[in-house]
N, C-alpha and C. Protein backbone atom coordinates (compact mmCIF):
# COMPACT_ATOMS: atom_id res chain seq x y z
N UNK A 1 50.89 -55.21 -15.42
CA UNK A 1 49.95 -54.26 -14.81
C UNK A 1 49.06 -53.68 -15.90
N UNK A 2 47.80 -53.79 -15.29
CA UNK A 2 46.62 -52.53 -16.49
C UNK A 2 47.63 -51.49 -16.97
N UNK A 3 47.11 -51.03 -18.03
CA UNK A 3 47.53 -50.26 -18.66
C UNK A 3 47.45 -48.59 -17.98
N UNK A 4 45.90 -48.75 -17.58
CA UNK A 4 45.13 -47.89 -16.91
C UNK A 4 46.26 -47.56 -15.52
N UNK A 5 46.80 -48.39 -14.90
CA UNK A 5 47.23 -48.36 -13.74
C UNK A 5 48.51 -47.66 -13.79
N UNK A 6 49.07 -47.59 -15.14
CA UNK A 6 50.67 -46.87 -15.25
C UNK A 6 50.57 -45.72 -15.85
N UNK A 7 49.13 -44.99 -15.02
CA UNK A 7 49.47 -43.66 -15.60
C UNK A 7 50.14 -42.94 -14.81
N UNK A 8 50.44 -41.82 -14.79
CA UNK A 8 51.66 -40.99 -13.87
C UNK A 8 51.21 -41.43 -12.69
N UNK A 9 52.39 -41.15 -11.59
CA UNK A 9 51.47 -41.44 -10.04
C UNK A 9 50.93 -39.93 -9.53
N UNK A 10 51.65 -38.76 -10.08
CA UNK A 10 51.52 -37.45 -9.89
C UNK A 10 50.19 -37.21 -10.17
N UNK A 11 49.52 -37.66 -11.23
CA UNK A 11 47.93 -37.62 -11.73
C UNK A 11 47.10 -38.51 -10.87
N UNK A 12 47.73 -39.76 -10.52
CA UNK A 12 46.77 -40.30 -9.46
C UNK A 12 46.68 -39.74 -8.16
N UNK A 13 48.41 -38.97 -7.74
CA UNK A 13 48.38 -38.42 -6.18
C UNK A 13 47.50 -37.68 -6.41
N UNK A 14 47.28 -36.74 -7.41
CA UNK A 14 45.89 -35.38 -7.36
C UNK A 14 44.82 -35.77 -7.29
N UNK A 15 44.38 -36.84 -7.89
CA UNK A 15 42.73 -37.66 -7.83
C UNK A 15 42.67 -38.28 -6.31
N UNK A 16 43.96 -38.28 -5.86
CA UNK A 16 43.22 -39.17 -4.47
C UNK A 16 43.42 -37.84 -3.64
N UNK A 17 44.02 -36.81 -3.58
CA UNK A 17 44.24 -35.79 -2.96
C UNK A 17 42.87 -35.22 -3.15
N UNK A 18 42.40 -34.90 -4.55
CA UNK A 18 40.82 -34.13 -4.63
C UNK A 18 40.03 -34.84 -3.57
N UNK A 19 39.90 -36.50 -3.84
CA UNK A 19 38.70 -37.02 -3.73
C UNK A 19 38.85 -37.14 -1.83
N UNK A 20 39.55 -36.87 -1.10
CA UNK A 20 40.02 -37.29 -0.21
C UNK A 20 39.35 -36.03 0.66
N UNK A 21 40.21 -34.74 0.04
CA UNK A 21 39.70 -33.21 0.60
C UNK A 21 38.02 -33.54 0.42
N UNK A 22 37.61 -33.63 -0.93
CA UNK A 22 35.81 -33.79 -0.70
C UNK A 22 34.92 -34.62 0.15
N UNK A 23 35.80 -36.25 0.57
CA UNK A 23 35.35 -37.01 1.60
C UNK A 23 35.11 -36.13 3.36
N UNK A 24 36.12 -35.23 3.28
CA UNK A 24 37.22 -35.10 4.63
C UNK A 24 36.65 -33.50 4.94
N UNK A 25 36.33 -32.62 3.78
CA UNK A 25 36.48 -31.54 4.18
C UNK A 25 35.33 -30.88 4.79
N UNK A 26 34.43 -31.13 3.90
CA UNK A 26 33.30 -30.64 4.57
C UNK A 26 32.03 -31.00 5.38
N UNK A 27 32.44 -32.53 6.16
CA UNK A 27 31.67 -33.33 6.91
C UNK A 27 30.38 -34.01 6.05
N UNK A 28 29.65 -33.56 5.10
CA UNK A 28 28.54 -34.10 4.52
C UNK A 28 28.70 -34.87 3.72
N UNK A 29 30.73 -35.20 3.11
CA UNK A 29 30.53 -36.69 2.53
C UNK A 29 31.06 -37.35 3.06
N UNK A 30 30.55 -37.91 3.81
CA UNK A 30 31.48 -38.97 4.73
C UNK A 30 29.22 -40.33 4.79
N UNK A 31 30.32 -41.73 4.73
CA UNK A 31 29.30 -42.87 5.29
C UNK A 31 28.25 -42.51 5.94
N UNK A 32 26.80 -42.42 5.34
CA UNK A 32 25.83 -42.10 6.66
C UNK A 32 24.73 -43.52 6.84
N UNK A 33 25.11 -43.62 7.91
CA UNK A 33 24.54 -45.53 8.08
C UNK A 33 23.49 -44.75 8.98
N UNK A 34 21.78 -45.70 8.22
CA UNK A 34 20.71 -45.22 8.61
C UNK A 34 19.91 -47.02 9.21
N UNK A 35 18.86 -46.52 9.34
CA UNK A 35 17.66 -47.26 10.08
C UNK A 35 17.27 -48.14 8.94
N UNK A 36 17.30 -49.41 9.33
CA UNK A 36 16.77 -50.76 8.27
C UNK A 36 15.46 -50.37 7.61
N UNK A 37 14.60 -50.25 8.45
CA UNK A 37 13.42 -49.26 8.26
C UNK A 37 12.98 -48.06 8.06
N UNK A 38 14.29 -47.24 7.61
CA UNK A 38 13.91 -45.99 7.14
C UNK A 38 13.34 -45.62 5.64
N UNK A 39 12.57 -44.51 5.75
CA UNK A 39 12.08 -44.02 4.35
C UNK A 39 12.88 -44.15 3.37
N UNK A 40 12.65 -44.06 2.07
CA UNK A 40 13.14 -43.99 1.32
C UNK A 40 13.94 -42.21 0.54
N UNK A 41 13.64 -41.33 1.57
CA UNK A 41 13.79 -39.87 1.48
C UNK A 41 15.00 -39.96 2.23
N UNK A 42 15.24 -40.82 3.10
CA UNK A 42 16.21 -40.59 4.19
C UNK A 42 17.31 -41.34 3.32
N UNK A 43 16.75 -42.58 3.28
CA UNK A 43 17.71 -43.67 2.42
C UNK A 43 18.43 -42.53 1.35
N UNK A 44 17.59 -41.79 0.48
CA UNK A 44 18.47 -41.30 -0.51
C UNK A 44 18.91 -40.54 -0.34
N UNK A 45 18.97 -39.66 1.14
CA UNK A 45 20.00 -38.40 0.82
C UNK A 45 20.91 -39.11 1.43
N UNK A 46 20.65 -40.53 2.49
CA UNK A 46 21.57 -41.27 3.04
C UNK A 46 23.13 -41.52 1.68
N UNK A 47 22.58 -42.51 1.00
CA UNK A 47 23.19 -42.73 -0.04
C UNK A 47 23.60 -41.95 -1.23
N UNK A 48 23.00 -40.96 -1.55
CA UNK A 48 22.81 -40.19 -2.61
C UNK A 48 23.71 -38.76 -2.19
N UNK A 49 23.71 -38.43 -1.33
CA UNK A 49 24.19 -37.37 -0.67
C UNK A 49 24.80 -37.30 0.16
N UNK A 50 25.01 -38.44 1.14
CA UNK A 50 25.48 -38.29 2.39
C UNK A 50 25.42 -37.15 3.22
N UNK A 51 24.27 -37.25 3.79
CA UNK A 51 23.52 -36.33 4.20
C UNK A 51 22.32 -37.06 5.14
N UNK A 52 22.54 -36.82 6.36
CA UNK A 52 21.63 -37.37 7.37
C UNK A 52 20.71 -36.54 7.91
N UNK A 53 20.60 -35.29 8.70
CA UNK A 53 19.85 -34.46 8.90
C UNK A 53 19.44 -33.37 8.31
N UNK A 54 18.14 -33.21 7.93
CA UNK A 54 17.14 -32.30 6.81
C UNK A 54 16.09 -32.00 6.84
N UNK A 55 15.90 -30.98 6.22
CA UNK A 55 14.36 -30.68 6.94
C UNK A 55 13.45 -30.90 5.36
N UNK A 56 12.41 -31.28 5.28
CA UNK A 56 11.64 -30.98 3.72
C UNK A 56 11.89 -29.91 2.92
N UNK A 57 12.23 -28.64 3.25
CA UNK A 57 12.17 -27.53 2.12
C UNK A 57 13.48 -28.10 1.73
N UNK A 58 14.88 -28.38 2.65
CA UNK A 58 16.04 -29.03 2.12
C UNK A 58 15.85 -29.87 0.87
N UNK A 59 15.11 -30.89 0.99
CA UNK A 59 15.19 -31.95 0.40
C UNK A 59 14.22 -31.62 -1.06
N UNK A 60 13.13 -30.98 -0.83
CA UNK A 60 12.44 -30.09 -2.06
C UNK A 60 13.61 -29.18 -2.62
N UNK A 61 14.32 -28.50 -2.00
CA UNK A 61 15.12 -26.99 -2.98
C UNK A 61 16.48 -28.26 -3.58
N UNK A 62 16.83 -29.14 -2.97
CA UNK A 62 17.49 -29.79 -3.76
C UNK A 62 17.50 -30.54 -5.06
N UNK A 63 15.86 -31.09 -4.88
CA UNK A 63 15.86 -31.75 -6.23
C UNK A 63 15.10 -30.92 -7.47
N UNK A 64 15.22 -29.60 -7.13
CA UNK A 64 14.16 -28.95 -7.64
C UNK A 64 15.53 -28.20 -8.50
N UNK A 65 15.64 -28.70 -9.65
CA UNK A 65 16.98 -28.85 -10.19
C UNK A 65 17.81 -27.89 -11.23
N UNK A 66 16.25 -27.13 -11.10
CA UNK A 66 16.27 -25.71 -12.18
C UNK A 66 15.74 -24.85 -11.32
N UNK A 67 15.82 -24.95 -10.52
CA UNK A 67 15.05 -23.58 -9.39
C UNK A 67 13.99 -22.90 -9.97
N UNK A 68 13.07 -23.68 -10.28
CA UNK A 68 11.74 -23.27 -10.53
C UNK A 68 10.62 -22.80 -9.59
N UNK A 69 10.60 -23.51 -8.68
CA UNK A 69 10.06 -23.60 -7.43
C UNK A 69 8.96 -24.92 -7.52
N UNK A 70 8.99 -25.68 -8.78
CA UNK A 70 7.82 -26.66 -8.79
C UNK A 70 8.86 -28.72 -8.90
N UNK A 71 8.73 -29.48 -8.84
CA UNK A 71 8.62 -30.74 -9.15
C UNK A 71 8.28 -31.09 -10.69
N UNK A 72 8.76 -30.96 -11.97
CA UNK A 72 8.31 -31.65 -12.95
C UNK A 72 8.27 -33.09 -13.13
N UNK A 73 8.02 -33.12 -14.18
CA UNK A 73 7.65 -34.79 -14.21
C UNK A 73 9.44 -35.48 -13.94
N UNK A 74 9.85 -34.59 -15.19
CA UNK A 74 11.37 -34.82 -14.89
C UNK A 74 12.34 -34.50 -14.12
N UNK A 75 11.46 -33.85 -13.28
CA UNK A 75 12.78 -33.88 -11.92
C UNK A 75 12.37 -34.93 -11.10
N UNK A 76 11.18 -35.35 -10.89
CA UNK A 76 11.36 -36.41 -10.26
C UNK A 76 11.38 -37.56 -10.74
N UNK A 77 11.56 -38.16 -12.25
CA UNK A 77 12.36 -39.05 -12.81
C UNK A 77 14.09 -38.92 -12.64
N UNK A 78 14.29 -37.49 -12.31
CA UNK A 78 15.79 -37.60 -12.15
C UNK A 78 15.68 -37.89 -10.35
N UNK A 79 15.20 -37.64 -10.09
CA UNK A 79 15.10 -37.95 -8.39
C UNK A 79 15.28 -38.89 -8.04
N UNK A 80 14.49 -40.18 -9.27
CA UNK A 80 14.39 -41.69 -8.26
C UNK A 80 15.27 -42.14 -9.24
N UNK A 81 16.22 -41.47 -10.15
CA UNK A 81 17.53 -41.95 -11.12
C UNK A 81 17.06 -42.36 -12.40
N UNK A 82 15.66 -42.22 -12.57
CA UNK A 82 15.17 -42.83 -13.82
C UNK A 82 15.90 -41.93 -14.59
N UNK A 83 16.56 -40.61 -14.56
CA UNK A 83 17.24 -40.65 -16.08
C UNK A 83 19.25 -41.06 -16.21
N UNK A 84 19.33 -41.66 -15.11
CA UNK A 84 20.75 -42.16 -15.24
C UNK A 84 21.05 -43.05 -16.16
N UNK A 85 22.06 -43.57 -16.72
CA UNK A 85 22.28 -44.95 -17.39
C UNK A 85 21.74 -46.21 -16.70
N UNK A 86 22.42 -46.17 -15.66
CA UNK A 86 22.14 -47.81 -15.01
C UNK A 86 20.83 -47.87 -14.40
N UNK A 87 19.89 -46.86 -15.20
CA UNK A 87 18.01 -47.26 -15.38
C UNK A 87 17.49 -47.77 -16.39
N UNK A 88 18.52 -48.19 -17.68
CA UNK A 88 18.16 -48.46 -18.93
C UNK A 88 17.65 -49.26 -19.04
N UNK A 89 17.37 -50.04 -18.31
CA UNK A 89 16.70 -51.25 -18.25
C UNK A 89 15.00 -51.44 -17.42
N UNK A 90 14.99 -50.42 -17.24
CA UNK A 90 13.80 -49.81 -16.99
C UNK A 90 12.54 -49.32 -17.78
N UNK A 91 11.45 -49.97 -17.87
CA UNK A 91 10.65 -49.38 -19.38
C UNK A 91 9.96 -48.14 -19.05
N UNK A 92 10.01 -47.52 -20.31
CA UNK A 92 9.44 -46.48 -20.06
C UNK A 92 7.67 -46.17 -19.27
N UNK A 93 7.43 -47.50 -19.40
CA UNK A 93 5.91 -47.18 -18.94
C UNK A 93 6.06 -47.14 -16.98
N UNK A 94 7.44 -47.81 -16.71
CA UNK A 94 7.42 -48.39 -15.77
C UNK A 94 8.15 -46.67 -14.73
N UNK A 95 8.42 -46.15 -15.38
CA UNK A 95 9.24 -44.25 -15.53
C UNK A 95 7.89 -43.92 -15.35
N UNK A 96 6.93 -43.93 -16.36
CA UNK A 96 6.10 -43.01 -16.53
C UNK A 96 4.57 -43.18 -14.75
N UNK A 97 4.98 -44.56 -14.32
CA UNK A 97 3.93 -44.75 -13.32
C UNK A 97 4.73 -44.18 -11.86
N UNK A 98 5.84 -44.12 -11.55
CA UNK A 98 6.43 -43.40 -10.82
C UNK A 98 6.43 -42.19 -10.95
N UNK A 99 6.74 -40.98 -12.00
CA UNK A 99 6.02 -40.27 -11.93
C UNK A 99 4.15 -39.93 -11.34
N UNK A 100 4.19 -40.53 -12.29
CA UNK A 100 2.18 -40.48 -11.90
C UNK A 100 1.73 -40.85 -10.63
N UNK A 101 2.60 -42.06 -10.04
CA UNK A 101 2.29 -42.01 -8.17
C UNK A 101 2.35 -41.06 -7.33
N UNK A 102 3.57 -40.18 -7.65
CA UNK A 102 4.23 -39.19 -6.82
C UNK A 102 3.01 -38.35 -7.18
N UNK A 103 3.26 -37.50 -8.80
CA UNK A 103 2.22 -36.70 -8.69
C UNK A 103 0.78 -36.98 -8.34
N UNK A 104 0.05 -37.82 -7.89
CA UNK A 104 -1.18 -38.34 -7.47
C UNK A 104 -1.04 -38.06 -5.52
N UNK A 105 0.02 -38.50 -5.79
CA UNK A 105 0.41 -37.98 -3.79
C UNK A 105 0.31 -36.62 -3.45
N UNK A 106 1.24 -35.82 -4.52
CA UNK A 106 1.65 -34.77 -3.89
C UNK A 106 1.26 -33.38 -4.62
N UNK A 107 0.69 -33.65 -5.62
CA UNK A 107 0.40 -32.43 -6.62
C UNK A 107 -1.27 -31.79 -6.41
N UNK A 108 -1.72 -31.34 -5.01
CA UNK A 108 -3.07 -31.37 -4.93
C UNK A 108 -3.78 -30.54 -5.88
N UNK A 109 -3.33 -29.41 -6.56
CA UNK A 109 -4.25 -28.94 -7.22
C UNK A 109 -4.04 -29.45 -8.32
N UNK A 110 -3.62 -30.88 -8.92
CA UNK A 110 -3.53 -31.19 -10.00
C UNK A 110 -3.29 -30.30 -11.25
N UNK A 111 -1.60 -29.79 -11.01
CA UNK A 111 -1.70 -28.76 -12.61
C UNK A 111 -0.55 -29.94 -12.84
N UNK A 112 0.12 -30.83 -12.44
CA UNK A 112 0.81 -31.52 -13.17
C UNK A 112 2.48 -31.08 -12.77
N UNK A 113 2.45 -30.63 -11.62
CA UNK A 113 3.68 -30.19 -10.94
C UNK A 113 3.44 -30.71 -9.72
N UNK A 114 4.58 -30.51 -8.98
CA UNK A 114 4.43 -30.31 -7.32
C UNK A 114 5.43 -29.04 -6.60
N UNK A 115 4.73 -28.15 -6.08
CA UNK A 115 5.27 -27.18 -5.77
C UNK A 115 5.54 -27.42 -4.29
N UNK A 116 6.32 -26.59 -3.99
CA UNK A 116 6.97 -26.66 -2.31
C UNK A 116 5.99 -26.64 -1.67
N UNK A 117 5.01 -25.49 -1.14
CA UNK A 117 3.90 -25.68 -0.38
C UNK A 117 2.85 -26.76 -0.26
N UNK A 118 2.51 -27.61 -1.33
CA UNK A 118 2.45 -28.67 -1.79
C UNK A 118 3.12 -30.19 -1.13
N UNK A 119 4.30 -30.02 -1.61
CA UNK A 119 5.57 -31.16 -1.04
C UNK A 119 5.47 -30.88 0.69
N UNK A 120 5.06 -29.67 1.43
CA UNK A 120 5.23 -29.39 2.62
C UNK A 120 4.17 -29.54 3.12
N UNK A 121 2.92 -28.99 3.10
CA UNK A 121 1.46 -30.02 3.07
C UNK A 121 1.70 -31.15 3.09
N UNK A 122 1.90 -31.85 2.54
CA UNK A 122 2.00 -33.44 2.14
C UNK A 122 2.85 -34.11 3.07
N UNK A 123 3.83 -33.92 3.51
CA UNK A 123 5.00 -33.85 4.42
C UNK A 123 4.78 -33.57 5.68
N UNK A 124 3.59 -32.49 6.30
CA UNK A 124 2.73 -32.57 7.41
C UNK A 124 2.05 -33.52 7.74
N UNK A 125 1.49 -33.95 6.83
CA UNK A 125 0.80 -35.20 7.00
C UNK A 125 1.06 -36.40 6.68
N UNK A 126 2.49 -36.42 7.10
CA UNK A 126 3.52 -37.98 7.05
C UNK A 126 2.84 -38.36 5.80
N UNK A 127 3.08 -37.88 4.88
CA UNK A 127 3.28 -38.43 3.36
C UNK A 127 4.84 -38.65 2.74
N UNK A 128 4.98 -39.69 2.66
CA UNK A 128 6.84 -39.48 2.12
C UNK A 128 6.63 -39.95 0.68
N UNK A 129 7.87 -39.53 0.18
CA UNK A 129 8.55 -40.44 -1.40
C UNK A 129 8.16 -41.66 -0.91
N UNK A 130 7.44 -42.89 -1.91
CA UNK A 130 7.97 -44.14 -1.71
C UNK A 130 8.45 -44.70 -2.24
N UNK A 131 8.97 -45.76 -2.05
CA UNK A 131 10.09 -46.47 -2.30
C UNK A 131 9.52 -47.70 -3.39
N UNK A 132 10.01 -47.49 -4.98
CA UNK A 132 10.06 -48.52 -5.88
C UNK A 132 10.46 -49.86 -5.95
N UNK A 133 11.73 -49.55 -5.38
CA UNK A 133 12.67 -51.02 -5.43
C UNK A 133 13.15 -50.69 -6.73
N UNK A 134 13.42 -49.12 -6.84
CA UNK A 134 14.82 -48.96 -8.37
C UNK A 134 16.09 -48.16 -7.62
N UNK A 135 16.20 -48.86 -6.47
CA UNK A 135 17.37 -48.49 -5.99
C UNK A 135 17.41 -46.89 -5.20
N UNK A 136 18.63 -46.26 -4.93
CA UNK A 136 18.68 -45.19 -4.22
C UNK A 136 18.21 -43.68 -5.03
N UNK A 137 18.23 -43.97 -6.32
CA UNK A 137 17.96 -43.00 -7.20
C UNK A 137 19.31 -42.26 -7.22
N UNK A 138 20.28 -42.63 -8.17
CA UNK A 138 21.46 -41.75 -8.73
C UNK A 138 21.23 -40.52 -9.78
N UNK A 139 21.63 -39.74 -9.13
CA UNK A 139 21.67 -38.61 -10.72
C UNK A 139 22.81 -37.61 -10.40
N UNK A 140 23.82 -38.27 -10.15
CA UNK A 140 24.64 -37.46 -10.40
C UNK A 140 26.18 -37.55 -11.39
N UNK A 141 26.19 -36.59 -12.07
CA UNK A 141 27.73 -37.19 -12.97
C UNK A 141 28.57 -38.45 -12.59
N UNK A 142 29.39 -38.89 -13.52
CA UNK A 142 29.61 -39.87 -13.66
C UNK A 142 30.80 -40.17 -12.11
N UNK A 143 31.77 -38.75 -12.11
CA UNK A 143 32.18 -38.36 -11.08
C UNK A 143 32.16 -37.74 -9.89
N UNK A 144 30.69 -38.34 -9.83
CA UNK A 144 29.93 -37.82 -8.35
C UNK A 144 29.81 -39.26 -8.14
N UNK A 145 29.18 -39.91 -8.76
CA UNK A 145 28.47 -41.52 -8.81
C UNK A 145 29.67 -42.08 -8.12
N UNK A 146 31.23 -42.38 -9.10
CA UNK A 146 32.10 -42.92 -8.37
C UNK A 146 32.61 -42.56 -7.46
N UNK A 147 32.56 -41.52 -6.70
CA UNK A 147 33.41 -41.19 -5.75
C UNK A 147 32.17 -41.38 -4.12
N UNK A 148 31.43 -40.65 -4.65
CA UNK A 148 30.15 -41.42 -3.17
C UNK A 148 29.93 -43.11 -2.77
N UNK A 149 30.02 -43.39 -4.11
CA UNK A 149 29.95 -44.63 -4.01
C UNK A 149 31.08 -46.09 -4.03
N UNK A 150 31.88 -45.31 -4.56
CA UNK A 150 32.71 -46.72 -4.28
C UNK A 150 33.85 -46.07 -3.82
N UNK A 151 34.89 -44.82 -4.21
CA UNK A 151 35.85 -44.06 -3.52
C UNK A 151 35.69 -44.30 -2.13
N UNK A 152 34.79 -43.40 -1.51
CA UNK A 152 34.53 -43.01 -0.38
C UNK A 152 34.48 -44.25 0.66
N UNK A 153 33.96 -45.32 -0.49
CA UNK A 153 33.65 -46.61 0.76
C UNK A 153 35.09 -47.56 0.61
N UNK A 154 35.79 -47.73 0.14
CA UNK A 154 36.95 -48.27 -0.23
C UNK A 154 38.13 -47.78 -0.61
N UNK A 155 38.21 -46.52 -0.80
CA UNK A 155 39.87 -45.51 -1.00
C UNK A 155 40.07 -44.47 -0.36
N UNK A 156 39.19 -44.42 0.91
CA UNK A 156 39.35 -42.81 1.58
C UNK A 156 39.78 -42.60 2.29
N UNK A 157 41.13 -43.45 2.94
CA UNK A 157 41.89 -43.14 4.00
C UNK A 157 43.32 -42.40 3.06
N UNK A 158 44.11 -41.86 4.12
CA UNK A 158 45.30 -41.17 3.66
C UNK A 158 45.98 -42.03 3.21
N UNK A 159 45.90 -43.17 3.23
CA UNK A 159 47.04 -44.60 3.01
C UNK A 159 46.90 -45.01 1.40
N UNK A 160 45.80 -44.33 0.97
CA UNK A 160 45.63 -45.39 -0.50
C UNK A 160 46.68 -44.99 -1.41
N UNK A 161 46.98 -46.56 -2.08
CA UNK A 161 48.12 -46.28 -2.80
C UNK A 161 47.44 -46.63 -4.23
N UNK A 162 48.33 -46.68 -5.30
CA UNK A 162 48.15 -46.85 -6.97
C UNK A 162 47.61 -48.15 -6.99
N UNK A 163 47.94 -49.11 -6.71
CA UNK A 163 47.88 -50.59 -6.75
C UNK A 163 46.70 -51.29 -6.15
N UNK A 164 45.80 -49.93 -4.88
CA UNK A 164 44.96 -50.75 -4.27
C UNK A 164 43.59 -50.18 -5.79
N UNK A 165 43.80 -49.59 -6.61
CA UNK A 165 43.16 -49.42 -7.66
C UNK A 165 42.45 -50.68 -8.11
N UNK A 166 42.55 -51.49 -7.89
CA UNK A 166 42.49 -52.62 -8.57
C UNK A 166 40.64 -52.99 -8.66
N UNK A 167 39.92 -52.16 -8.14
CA UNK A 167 38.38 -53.00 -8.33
C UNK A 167 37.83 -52.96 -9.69
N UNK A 168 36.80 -53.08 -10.45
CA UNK A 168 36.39 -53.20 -11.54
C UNK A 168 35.92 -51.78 -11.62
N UNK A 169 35.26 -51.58 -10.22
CA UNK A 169 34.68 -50.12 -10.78
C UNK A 169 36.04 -48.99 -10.87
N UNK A 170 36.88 -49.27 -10.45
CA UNK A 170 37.96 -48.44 -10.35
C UNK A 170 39.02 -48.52 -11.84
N UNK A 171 38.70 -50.02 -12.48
CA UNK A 171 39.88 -49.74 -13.73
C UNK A 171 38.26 -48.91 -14.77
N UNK A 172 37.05 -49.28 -14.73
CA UNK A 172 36.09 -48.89 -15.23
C UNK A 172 36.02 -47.14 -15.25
N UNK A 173 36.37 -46.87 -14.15
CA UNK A 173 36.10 -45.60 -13.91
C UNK A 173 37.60 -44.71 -15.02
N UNK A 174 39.01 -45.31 -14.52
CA UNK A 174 40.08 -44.76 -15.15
C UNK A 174 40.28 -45.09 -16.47
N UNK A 175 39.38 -46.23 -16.91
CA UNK A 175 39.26 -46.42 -18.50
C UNK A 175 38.73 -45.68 -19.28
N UNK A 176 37.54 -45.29 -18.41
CA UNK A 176 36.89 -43.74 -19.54
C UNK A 176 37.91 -42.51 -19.56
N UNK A 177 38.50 -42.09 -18.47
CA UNK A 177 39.51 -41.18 -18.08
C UNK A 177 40.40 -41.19 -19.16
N UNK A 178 41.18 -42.20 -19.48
CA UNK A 178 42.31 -43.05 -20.34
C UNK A 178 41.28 -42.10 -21.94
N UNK A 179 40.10 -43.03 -22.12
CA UNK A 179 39.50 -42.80 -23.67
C UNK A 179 39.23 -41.27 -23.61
N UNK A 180 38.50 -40.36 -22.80
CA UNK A 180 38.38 -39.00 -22.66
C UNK A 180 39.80 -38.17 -22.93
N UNK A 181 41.16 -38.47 -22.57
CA UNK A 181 42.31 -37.72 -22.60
C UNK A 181 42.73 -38.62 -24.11
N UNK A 182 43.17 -39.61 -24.61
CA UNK A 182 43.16 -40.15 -25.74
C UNK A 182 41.97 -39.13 -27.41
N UNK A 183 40.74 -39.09 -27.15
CA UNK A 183 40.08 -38.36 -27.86
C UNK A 183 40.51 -36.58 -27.65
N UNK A 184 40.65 -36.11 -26.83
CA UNK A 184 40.98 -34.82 -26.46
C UNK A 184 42.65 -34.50 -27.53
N UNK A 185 43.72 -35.28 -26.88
CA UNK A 185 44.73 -35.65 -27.65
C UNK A 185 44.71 -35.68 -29.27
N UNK A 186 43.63 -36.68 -29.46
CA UNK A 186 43.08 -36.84 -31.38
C UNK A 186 43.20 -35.21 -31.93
N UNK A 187 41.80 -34.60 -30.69
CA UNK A 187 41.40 -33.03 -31.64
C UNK A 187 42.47 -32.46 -31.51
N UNK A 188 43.40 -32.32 -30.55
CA UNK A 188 44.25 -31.30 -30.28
C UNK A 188 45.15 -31.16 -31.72
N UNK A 189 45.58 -32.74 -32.21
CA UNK A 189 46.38 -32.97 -33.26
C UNK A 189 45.66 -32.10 -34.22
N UNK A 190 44.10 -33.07 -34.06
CA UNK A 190 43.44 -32.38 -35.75
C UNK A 190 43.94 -30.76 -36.10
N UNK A 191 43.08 -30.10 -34.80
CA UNK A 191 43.27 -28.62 -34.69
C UNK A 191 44.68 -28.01 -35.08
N UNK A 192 46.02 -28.75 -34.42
CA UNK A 192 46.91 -28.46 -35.09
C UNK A 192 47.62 -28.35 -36.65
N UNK A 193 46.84 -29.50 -37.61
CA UNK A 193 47.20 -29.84 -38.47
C UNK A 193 46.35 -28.39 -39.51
N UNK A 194 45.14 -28.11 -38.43
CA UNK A 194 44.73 -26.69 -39.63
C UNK A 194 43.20 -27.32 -39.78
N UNK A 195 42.55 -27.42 -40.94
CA UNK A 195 41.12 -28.27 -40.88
C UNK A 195 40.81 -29.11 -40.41
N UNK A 196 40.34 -29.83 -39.69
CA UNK A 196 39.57 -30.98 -39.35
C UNK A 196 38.65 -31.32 -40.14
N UNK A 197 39.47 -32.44 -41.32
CA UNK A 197 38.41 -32.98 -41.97
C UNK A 197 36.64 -33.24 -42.02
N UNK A 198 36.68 -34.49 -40.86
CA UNK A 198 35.30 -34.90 -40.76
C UNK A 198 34.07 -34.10 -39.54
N UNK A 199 34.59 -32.51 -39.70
CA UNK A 199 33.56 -31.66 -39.58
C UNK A 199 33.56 -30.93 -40.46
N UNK A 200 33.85 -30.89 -41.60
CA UNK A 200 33.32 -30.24 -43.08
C UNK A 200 32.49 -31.35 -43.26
N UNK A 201 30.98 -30.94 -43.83
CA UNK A 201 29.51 -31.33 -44.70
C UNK A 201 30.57 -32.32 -45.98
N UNK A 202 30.07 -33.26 -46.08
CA UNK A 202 30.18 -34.88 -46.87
C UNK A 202 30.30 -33.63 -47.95
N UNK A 203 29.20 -32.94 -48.55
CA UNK A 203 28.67 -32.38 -50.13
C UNK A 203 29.77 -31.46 -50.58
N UNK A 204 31.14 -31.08 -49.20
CA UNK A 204 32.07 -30.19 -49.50
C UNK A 204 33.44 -30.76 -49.38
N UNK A 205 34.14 -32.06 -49.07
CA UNK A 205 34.61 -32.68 -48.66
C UNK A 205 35.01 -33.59 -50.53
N UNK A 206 36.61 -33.28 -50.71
CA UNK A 206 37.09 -33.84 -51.70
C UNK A 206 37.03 -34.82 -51.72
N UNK A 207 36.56 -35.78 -52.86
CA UNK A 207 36.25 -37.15 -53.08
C UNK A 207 37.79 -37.70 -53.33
């Protein structure tokens, strides 16, 4: 068996117990299966949120990620996931014209934002997000990502056991888990031992 797989079962009963209460508890993460032809606004709170019914200021106060009240360039690069990992492959010029579409849509007085009244204007007049073809737009921690997305669709009944662990994204997911408690473990030692060497400056550090 993975290595990953023989960690306590007491630590796995709590991860499937958390992730189970968050599927279960409060109705908005649960599967929301939409229209072949739906927007791409719908698609992502579809996928992204699980979240089916919304009104525009919803969907503005959500991605508006510092409660500013405006759209920066970079919130809506975090919107369509351009700043996740699995966009890296994405060039930057190709970031920078998604931005510049949106704001060309939706930023009428051109200061280089988009503010709610703005996004809601625009939204009167059946203007939506459109859709790139860079996917649903992820931006959320690493343990938001796995659990909307592959938990929820494959481990969320009361029945799951240790063993049905077995997908890639699932030893992937408990492998960082594994290296995160392994490094934590390291400092705890260092800290115990009194200094931690290799955060003293090289120029102070006995040769």
């Amino acid at each position: 068996m993975n290595r990953l797989l023989q960690a306590p079962f007491s630590a796995f009963l709590l991860l499937s117990c958390a992730y189970n209460a968050a599927a279960h508890g409060g109705g908005e993460h649960s599967q929301v299966v939409v229209a072949p032809d739906a927007d791409w606004p719908t698609r992502h709170m579809a996928e992204e949120h699980h979240i089916s019914g919304f009104d525009p200021t919803t969907f503005f106060n959500l991605h508006d990620y510092d409660s500013t009240g405006l759209w920066t360039s970079e919130d809506i690069k975090r919107t369509y996931g351009l700043k996740d990992p699995s966009s890296s492959h994405i060039s930057p010029t190709k970031k920078d014209m998604v931005v510049q579409t949106v704001l060309d849509m939706f930023d009428i007085d051109k200061d280089g934002s988009v503010s709610l009244s703005e996004f809601l204007q625009k939204d009167s007049e059946n203007v939506k997000l459109p859709d790139f073809g860079m996917g649903p737009g992820h931006h959320g921690d690493d343990e938001y990502e796995y659990e909307i997305h592959h938990w929820e669709k494959y481990h969320s009944g009361d029945d799951v056991k240790e063993e049905d662990l077995n997908h890639p994204e699932d030893i992937e997911h408990f492998k960082k888990h594994d290296e995160m408690d392994a490094r934590r473990e390291a400092w705890e030692k260092a800290e115990a031992r009194g200094i931690v060497e290799h955060n003293i400056p090289a120029k102070y550090r006995r040769n």
